[in-house]
Protein backbone atom coordinates (compact mmCIF):
# COMPACT_ATOMS: atom_id res chain seq x y z
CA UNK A 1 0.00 0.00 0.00
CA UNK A 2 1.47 3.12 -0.91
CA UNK A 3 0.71 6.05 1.26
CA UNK A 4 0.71 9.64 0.23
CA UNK A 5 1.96 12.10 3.27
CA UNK A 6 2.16 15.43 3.72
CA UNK A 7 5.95 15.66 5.86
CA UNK A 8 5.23 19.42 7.58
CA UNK A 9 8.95 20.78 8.98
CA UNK A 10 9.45 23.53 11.49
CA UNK A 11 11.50 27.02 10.34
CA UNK A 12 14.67 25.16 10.21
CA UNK A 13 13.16 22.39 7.70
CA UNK A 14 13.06 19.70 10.32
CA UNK A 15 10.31 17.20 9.82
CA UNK A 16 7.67 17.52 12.46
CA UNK A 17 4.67 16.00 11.82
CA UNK A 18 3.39 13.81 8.98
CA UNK A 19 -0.15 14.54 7.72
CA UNK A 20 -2.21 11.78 5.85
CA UNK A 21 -5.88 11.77 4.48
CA UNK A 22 -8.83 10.55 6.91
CA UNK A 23 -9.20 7.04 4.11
CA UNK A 24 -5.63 6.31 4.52
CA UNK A 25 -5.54 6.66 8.28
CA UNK A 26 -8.54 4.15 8.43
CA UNK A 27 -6.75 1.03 6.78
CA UNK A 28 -3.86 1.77 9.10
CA UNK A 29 -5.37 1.99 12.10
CA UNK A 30 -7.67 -1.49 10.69
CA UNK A 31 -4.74 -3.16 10.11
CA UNK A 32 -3.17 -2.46 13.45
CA UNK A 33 -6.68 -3.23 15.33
CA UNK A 34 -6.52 -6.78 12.84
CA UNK A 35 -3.09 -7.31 14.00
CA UNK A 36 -3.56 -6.60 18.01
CA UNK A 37 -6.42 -8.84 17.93
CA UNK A 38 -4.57 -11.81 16.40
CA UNK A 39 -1.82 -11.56 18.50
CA UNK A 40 -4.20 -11.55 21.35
CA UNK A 41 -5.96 -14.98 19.75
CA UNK A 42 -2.75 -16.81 19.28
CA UNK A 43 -1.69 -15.72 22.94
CA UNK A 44 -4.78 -17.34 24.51
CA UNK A 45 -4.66 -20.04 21.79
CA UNK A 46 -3.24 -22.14 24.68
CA UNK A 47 -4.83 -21.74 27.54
CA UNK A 48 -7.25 -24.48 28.72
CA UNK A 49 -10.49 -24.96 27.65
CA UNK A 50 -13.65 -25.66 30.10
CA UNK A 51 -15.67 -28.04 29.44
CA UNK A 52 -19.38 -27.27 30.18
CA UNK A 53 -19.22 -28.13 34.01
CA UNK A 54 -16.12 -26.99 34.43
CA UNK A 55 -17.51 -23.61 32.68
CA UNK A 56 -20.57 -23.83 35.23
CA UNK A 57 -18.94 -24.04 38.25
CA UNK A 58 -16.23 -20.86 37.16
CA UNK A 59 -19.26 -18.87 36.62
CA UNK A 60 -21.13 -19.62 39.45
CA UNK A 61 -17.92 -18.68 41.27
CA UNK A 62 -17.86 -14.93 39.42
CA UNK A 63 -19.62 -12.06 41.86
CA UNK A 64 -23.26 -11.11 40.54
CA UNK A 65 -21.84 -7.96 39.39
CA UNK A 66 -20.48 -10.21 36.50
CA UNK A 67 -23.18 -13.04 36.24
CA UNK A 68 -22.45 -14.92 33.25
CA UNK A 69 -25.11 -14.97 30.37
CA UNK A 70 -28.16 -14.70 33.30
C-alpha cells in the first residue's frame, strides 16, 4: 500500500509531523486493530479450555456484578 503524506517541517526544515488523508488513516489503524487482535488470539490459543461443568462451576464462582449470560 502506498501512502501519500504530507511531511510538515518547522522554520529550520526539520520534519515535524506527517499529515495523511482521513481514508488512509482508516486502513492503518484497521490493520493495526486486525493485528492486536490476532496476536491476542494466538496468545490465549493455549490456555485451557472448560468443558461445560467446568464452565458452570467458574461462573457460578464470578460475583453477581459479573453473572455470566443470566
Amino acid at each position: 500500500m502506498e501512502i501519500q503524506k504530507r511531511i510538515l517541517v518547522d522554520e529550520d526544515d526539520k520534519p515535524i509531523a506527517v499529515q495523511i488523508d482521513v481514508a488512509t488513516f482508516s486502513k492503518i489503524e484497521s490493520v493495526l486493530e486486525d493485528y492486536a487482535l490476532g496476536q491476542l488470539i494466538a496468545e490465549v490459543a493455549e490456555d485451557d479450555i472448560l468443558d461445560l461443568k467446568a464452565a458452570k462451576a467458574y461462573c457460578e464462582g464470578l460475583s453477581e456484578e459479573h453473572p455470566c449470560g443470566g
